[in-house]
Protein backbone atom coordinates (compact mmCIF):
# COMPACT_ATOMS: atom_id res chain seq x y z
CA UNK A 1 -9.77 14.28 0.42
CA UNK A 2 -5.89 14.55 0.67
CA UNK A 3 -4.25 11.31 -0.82
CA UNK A 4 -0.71 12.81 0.66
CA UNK A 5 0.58 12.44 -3.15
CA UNK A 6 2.57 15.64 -4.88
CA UNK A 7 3.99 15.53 -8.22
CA UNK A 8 5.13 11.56 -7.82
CA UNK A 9 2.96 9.25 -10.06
CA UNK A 10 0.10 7.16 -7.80
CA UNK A 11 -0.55 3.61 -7.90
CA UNK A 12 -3.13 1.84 -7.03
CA UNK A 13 -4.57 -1.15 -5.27
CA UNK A 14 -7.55 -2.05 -4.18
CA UNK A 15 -8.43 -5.61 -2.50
CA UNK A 16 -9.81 -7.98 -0.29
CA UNK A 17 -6.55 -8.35 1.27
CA UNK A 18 -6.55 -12.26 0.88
CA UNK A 19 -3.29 -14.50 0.14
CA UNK A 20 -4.41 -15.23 -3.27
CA UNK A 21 -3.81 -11.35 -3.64
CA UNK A 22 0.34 -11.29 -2.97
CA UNK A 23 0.13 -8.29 -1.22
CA UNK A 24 3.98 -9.21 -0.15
CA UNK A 25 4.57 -9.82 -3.81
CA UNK A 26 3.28 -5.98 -4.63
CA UNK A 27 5.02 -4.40 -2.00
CA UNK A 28 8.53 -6.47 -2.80
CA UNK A 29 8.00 -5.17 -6.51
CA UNK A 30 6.75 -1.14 -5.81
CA UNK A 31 10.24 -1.51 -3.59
CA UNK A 32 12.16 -1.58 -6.81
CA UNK A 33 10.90 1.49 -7.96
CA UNK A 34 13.03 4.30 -7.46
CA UNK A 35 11.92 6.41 -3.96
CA UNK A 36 10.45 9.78 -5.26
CA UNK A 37 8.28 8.45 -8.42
CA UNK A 38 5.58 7.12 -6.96
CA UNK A 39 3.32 6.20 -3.89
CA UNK A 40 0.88 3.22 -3.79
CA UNK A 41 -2.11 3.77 -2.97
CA UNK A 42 -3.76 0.30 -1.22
CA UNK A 43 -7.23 0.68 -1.03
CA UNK A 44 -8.36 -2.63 1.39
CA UNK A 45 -10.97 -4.74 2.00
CA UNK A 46 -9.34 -6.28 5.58
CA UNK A 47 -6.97 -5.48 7.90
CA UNK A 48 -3.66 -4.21 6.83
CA UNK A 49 -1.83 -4.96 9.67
CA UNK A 50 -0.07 -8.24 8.71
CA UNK A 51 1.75 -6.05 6.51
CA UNK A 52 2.93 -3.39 7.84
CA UNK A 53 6.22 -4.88 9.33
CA UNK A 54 7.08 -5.75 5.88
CA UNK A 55 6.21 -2.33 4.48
CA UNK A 56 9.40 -0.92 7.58
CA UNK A 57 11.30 -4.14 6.48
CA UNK A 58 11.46 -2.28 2.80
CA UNK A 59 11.76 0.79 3.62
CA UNK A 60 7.91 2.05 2.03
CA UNK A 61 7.35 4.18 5.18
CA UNK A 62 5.64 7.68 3.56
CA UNK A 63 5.57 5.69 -0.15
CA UNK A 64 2.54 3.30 0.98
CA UNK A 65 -0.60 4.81 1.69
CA UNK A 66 -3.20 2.38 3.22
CA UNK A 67 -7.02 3.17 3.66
CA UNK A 68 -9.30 0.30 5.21
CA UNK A 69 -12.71 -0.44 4.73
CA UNK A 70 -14.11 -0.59 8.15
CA UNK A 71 -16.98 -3.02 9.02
CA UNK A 72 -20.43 -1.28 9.25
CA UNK A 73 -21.89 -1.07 12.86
């Protein structure tokens, strides 16, 4: 499996996704990193998608890398 990650350092995440988590608080912090050392790598519980406007809002696009866990049929 291709993470999408080179010679940049990874990060990682994994969680439930819940507001106890900060996920707004992780993202606002990886942001201060400097562009081409790293990617984070969120590993999630839930849904994402209440955070990807903030992820365009600062500027992560191809620095955060987001797998769900998808419910079981």
């Amino acid at each position: 499996m291709s993470w999408g990650v080179g010679p940049e350092s990874l990060l990682l995440h994994v969680s439930n996704l819940r507001p106890l988590k900060r996920i707004e608080l992780l993202l606002a912090t990886f942001a201060r990193l400097p562009a081409p050392s790293a990617k984070l790598l969120i590993l999630a519980g839930g849904d994402f998608g209440p955070f990807t406007a903030e992820v365009r809002r600062l500027g992560l696009e191809g620095r955060v890398i987001v797998r769900e866990k998808h419910p079981r049929n």
